[in-house]
C-alpha atoms as a PDB file:
ATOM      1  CA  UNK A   1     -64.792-147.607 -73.745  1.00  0.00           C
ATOM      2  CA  UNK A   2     -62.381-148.424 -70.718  1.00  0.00           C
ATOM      3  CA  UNK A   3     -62.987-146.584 -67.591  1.00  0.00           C
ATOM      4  CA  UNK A   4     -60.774-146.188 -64.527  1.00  0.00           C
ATOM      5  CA  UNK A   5     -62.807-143.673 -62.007  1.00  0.00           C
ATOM      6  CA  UNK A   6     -63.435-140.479 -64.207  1.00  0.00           C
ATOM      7  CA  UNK A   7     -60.876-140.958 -66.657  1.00  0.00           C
ATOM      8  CA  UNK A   8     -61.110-143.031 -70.199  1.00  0.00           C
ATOM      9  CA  UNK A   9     -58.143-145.590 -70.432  1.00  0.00           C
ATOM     10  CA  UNK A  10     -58.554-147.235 -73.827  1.00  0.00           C
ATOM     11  CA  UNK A  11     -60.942-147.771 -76.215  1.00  0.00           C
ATOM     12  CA  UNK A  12     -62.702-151.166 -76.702  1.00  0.00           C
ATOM     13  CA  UNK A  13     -63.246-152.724 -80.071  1.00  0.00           C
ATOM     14  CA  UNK A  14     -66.862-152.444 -81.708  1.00  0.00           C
ATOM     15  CA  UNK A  15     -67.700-155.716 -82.678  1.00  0.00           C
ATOM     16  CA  UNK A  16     -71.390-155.759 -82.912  1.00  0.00           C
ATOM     17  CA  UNK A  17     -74.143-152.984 -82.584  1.00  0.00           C
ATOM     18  CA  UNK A  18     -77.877-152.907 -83.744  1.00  0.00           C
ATOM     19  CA  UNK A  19     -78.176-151.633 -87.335  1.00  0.00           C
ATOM     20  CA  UNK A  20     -77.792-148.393 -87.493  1.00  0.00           C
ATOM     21  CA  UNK A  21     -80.168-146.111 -89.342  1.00  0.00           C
ATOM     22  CA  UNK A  22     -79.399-142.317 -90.014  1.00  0.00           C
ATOM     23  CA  UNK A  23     -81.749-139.429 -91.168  1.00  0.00           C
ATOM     24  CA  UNK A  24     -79.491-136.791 -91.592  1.00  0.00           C
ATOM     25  CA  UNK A  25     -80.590-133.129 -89.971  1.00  0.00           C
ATOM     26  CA  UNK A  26     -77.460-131.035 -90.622  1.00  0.00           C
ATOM     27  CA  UNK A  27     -74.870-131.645 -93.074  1.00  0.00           C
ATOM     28  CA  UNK A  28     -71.155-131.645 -91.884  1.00  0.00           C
ATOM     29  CA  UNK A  29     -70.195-134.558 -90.011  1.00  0.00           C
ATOM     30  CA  UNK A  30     -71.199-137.114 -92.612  1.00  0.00           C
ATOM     31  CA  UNK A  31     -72.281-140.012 -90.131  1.00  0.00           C
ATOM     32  CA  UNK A  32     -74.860-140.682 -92.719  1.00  0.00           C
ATOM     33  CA  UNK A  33     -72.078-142.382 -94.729  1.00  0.00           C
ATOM     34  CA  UNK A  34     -69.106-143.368 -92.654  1.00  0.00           C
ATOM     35  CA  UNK A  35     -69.025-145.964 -89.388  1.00  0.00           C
ATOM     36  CA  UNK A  36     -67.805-143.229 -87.150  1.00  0.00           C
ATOM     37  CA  UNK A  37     -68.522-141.164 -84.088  1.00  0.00           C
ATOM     38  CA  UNK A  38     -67.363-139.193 -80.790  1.00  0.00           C
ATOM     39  CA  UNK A  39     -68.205-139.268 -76.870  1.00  0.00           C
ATOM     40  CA  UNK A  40     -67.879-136.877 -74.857  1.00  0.00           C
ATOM     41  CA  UNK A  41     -67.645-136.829 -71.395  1.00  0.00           C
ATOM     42  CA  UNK A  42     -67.915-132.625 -70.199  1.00  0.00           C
ATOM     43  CA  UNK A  43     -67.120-133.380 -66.698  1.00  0.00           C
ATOM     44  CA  UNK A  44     -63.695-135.159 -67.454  1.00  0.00           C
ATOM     45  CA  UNK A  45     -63.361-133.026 -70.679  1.00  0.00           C
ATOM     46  CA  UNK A  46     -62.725-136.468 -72.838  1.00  0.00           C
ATOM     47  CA  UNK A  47     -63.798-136.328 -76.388  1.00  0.00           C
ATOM     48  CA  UNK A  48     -62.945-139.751 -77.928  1.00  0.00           C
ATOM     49  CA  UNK A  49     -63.408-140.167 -81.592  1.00  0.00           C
ATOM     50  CA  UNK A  50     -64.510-143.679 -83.007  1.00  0.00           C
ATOM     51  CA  UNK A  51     -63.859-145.848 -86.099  1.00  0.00           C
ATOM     52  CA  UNK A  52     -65.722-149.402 -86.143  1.00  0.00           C
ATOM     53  CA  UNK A  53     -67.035-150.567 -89.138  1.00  0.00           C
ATOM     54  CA  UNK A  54     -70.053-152.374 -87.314  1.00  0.00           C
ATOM     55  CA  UNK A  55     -71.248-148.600 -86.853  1.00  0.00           C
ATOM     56  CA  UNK A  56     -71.722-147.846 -90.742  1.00  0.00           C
ATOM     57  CA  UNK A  57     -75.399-146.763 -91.250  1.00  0.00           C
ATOM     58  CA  UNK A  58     -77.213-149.417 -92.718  1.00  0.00           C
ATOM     59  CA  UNK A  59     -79.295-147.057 -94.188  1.00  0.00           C
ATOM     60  CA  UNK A  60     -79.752-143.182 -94.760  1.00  0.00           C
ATOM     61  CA  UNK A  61     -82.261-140.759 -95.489  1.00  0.00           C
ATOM     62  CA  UNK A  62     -80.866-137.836 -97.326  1.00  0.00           C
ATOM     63  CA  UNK A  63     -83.529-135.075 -97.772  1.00  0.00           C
ATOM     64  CA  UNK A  64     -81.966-131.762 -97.888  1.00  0.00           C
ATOM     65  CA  UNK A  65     -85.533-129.963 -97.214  1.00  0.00           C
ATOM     66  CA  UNK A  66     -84.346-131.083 -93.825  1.00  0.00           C
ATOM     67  CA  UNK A  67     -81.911-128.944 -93.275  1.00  0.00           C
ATOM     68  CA  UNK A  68     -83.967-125.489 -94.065  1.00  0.00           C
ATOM     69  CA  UNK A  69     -84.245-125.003 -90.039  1.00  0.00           C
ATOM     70  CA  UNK A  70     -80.530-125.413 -89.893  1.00  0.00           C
ATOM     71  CA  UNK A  71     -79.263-121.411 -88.566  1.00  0.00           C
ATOM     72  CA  UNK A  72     -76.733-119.513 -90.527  1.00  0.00           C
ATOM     73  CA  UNK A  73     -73.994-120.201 -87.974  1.00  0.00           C
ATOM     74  CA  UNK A  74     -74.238-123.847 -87.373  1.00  0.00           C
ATOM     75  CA  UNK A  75     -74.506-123.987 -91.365  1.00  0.00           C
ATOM     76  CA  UNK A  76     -71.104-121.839 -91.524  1.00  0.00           C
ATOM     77  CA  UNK A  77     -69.816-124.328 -88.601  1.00  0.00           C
ATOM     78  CA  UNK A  78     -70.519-127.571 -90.588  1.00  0.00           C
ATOM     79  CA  UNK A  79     -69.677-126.161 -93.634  1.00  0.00           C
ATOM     80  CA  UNK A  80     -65.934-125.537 -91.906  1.00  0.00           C
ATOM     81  CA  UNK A  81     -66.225-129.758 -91.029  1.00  0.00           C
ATOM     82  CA  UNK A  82     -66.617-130.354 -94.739  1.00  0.00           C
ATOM     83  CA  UNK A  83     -63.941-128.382 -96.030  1.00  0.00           C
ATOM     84  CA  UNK A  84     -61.635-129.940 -92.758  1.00  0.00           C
ATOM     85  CA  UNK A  85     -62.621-133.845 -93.827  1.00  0.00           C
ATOM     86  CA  UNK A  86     -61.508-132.664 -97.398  1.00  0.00           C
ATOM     87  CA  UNK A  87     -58.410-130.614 -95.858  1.00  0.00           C
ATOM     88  CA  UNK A  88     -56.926-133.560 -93.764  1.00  0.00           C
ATOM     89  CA  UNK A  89     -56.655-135.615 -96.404  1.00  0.00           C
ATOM     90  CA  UNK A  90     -56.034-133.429 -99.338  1.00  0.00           C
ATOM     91  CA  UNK A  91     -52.944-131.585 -97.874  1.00  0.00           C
ATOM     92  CA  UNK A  92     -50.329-134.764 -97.869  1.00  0.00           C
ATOM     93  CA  UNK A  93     -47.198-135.465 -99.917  1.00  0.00           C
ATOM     94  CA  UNK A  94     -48.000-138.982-100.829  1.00  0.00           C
ATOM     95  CA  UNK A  95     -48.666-139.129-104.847  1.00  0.00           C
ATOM     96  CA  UNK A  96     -51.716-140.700-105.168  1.00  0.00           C
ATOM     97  CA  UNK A  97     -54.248-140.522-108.426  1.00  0.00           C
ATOM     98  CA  UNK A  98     -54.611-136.903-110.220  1.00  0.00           C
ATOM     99  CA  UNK A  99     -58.243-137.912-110.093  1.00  0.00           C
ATOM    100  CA  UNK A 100     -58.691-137.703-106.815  1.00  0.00           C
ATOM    101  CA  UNK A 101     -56.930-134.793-106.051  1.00  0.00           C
ATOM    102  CA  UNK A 102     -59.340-132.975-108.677  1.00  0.00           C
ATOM    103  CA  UNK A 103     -62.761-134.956-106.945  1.00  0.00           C
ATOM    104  CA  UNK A 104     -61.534-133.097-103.744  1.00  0.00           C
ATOM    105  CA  UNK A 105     -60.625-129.770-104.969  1.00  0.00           C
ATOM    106  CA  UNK A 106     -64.532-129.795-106.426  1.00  0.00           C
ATOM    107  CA  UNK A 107     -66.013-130.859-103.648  1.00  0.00           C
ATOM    108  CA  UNK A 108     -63.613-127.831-101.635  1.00  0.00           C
ATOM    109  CA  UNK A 109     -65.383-125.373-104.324  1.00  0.00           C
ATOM    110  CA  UNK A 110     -68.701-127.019-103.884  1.00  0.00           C
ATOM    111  CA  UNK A 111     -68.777-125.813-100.208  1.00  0.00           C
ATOM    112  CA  UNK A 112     -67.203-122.419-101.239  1.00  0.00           C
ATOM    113  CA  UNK A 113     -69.922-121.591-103.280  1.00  0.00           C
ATOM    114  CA  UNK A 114     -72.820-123.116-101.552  1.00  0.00           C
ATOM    115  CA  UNK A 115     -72.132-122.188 -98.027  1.00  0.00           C
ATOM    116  CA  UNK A 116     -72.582-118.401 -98.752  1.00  0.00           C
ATOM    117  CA  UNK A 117     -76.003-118.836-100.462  1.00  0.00           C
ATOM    118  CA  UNK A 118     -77.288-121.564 -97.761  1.00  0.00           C
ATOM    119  CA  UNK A 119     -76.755-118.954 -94.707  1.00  0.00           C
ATOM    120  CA  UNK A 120     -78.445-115.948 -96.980  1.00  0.00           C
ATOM    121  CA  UNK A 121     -81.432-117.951 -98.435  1.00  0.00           C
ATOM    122  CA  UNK A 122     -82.321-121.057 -95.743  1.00  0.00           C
ATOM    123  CA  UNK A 123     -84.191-122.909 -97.950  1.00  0.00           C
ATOM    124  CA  UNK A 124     -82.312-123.049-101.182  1.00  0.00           C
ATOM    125  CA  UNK A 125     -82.905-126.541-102.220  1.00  0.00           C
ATOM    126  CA  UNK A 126     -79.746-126.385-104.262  1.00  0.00           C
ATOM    127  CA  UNK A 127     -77.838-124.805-102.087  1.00  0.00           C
ATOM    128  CA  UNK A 128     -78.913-127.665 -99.443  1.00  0.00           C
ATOM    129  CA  UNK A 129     -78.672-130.237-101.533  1.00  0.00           C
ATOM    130  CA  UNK A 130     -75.393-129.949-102.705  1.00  0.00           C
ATOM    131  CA  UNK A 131     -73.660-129.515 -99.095  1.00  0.00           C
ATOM    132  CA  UNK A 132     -75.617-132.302 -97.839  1.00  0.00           C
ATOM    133  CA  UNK A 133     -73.928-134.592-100.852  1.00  0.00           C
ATOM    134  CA  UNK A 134     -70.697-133.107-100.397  1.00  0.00           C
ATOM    135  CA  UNK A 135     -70.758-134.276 -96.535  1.00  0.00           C
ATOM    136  CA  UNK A 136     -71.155-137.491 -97.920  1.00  0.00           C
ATOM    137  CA  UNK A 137     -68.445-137.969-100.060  1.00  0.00           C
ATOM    138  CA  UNK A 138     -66.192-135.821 -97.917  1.00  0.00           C
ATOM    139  CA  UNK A 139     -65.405-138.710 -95.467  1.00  0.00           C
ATOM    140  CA  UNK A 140     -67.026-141.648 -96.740  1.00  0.00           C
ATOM    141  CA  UNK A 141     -63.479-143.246 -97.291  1.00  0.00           C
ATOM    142  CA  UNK A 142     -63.371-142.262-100.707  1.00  0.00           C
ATOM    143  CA  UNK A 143     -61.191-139.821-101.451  1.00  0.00           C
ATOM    144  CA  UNK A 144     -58.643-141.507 -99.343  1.00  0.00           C
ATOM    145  CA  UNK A 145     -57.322-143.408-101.979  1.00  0.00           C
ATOM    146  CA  UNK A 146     -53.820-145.306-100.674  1.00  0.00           C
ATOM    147  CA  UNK A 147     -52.524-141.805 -98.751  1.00  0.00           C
ATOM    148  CA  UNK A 148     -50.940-142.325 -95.940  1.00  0.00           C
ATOM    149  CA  UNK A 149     -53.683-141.085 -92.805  1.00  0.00           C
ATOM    150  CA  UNK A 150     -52.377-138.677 -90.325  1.00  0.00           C
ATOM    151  CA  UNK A 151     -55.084-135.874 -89.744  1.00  0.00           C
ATOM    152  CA  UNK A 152     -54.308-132.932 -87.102  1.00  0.00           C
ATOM    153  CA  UNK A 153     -56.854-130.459 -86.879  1.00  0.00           C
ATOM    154  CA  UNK A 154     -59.378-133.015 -85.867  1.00  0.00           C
ATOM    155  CA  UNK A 155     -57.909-134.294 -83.265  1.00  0.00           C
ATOM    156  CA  UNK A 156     -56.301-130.798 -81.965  1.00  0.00           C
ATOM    157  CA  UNK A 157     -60.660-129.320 -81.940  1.00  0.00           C
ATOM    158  CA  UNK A 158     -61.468-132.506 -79.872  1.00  0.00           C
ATOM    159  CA  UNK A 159     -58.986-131.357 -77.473  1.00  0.00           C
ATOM    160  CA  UNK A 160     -60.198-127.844 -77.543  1.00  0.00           C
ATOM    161  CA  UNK A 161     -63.862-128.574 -77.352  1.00  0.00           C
ATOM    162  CA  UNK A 162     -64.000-131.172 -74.840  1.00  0.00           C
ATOM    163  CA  UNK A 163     -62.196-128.015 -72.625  1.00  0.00           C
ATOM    164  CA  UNK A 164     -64.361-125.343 -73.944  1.00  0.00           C
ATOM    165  CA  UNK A 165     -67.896-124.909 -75.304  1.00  0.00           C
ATOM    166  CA  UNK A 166     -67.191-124.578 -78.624  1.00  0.00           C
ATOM    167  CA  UNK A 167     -68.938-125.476 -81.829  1.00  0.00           C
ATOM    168  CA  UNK A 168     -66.335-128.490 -83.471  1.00  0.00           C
ATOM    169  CA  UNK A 169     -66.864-126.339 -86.633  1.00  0.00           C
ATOM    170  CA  UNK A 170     -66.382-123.097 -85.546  1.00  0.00           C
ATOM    171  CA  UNK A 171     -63.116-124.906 -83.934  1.00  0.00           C
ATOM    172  CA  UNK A 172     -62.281-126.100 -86.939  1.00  0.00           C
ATOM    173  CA  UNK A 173     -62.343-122.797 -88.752  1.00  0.00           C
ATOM    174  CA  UNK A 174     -59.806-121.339 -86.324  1.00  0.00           C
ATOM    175  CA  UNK A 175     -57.127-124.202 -86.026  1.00  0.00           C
ATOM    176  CA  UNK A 176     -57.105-124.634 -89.636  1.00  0.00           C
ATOM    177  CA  UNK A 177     -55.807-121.595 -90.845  1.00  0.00           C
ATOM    178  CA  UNK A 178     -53.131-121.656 -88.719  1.00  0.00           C
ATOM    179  CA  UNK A 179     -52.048-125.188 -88.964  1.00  0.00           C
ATOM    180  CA  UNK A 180     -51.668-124.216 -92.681  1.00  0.00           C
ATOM    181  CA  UNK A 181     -49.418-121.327 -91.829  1.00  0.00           C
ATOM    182  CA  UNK A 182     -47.287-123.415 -89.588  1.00  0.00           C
ATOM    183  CA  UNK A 183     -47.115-126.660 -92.113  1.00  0.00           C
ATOM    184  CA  UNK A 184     -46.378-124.509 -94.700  1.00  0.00           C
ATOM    185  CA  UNK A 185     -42.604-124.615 -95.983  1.00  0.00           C
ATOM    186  CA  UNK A 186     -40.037-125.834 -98.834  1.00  0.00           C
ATOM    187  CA  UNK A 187     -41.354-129.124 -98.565  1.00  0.00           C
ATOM    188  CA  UNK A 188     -45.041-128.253 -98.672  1.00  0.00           C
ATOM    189  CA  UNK A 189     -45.532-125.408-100.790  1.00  0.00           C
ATOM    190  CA  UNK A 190     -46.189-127.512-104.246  1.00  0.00           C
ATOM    191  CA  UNK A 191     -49.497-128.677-102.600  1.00  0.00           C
ATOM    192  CA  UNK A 192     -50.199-124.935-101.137  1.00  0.00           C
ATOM    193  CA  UNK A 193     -50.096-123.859-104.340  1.00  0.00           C
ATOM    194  CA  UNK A 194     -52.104-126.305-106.125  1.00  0.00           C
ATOM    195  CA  UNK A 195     -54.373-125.604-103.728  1.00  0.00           C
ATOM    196  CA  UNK A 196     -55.092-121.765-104.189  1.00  0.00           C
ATOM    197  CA  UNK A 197     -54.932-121.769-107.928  1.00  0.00           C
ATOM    198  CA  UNK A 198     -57.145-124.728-108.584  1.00  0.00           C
ATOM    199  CA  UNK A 199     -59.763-124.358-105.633  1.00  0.00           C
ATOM    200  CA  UNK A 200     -59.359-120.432-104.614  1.00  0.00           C
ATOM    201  CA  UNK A 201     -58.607-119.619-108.504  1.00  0.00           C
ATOM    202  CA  UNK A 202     -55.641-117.226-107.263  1.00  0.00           C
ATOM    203  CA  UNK A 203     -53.798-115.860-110.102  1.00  0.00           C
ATOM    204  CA  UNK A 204     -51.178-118.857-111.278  1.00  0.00           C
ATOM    205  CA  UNK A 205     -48.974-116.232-112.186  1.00  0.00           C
ATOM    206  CA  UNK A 206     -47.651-115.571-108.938  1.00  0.00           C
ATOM    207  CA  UNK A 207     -45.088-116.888-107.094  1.00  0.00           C
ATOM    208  CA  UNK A 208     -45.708-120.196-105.077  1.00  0.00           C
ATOM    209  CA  UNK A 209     -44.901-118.627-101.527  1.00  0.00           C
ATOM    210  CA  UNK A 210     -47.389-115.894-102.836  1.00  0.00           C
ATOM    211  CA  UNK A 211     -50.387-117.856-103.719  1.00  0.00           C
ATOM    212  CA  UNK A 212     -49.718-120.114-100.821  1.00  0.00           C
ATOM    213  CA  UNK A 213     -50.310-117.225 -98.747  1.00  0.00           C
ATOM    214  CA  UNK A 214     -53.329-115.723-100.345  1.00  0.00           C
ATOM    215  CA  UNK A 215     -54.699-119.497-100.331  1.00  0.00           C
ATOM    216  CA  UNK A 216     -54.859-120.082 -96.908  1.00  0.00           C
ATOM    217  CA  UNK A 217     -55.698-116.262 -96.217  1.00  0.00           C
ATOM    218  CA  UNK A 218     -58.801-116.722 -98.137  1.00  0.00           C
ATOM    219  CA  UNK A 219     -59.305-120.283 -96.373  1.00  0.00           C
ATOM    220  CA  UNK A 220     -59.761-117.954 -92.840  1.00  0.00           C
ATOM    221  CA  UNK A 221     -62.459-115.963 -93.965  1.00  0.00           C
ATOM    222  CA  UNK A 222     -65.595-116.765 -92.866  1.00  0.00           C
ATOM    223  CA  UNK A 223     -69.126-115.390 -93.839  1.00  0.00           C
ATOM    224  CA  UNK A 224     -70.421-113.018 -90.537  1.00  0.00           C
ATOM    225  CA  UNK A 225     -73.555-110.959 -90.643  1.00  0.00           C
ATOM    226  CA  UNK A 226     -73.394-107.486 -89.914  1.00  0.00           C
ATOM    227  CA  UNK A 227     -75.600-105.478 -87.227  1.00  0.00           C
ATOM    228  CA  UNK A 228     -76.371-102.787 -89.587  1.00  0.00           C
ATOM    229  CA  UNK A 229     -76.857-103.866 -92.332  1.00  0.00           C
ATOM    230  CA  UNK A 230     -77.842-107.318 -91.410  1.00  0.00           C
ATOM    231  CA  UNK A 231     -75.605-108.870 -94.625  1.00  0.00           C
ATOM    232  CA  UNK A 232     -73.532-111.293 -94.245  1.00  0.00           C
ATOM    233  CA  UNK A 233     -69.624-110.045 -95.291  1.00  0.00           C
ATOM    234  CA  UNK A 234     -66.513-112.064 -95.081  1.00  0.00           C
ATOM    235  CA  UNK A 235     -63.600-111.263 -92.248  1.00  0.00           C
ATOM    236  CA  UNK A 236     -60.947-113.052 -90.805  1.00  0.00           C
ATOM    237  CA  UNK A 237     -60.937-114.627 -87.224  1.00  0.00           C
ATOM    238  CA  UNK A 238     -57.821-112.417 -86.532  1.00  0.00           C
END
């Protein structure tokens, strides 16, 4: 990274870095599996994502026993950074392989189901197990297939989290919903809908604006525990 004073200029190519070796703690940002990473700088508020593939992880360790300690919010915060690797890719116009389109939309209802019964029952070996894979696969390059790569909400939470102190989940979880809203139109509402019948199971039957709206409605909800009853029910951040 380029410096001038306080202030990043540019970034500098990666060329070379000692192997890299990854034993992964939490599952969401899938570092075990891709060559990428951030810096942040909280007195400049610069948070500078980076792609080099001397960074990829020569080798992981993938135990999800690991990730029992892991508390119900920062589970429900990388469990948003799953479902927004999947997102960013999933929602774009290009026509790419049925195939993958489908591998996404399970690994979207992987973290749907899972998520829930991770934050109720810590150690859940299956519930663990199958996030921890899912961050894997959710940005290991896979599933990009030959799309054309222009992701938003990633680079709109680095903004807001290098400002505020903010969980890049939990920032993730409220910029999503709305950039849905907002890129949602004539143009867009074919992959909208695909969306909430095939990973939200929203009744096919309705009308596309319809679904569309109940999709990304549903995709706002997050799981919050309740001071009485100490239960963990689902309600929108607005």
């Amino acid at each position: 990274m380029v410096t001038h004073g306080t202030s990043c200029l540019q970034k500098t190519p990666v060329e070379k870095c000692l192997p890299v070796v990854t034993v992964l703690t939490l599952a969401a940002t899938g570092s075990e599996m891709d060559c990428g990473g951030v810096i942040s700088n909280s007195e400049t508020h610069d948070k500078i994502g980076l792609l080099f593939p001397p960074m990829q992880p020569k080798v992981s360790f993938l135990d999800p026993t690991n990730t029992y300690t892991v508390s119900p919010y920062q589970t429900a915060c990388g469990s948003a950074d799953i479902l927004s690797h999947i997102i960013e890719v999933y929602f774009n116009m290009d026509q790419d392989l049925q195939m993958l389109d489908g591998f996404m939309e399970v690994l979207m209802r992987t973290v749907i189901r899972y998520a829930p019964i991770a934050m109720k029952e810590p150690d859940n070996y299956e519930a663990r197990a199958n996030l921890m894979w899912t961050s894997s696969w959710a940005i290991n390059g896979f599933i990009n297939g030959g799309k054309r790569q222009a992701w938003s909400c990633h680079p709109m939470e680095h903004e807001l989290s290098a400002i505020y102190d903010i969980t890049h989940g939990l920032g993730l979880a409220i910029l999503t919903p709305r950039w849905m809203e907002y890129t949602l139109d004539e143009t867009t509402v074919s992959k909208f809908y695909q969306f909430g019948v095939n990973v939200f199971d929203i009744d096919a039957s309705l009308s596309q604006m319809e679904v569309c709206k109940e999709g990304y409605r549903a995709r706002s909800r997050i799981p919050v525990r309740d001071a009485r009853t100490q239960e963990y029910v689902h309600r929108d951040w607005y």
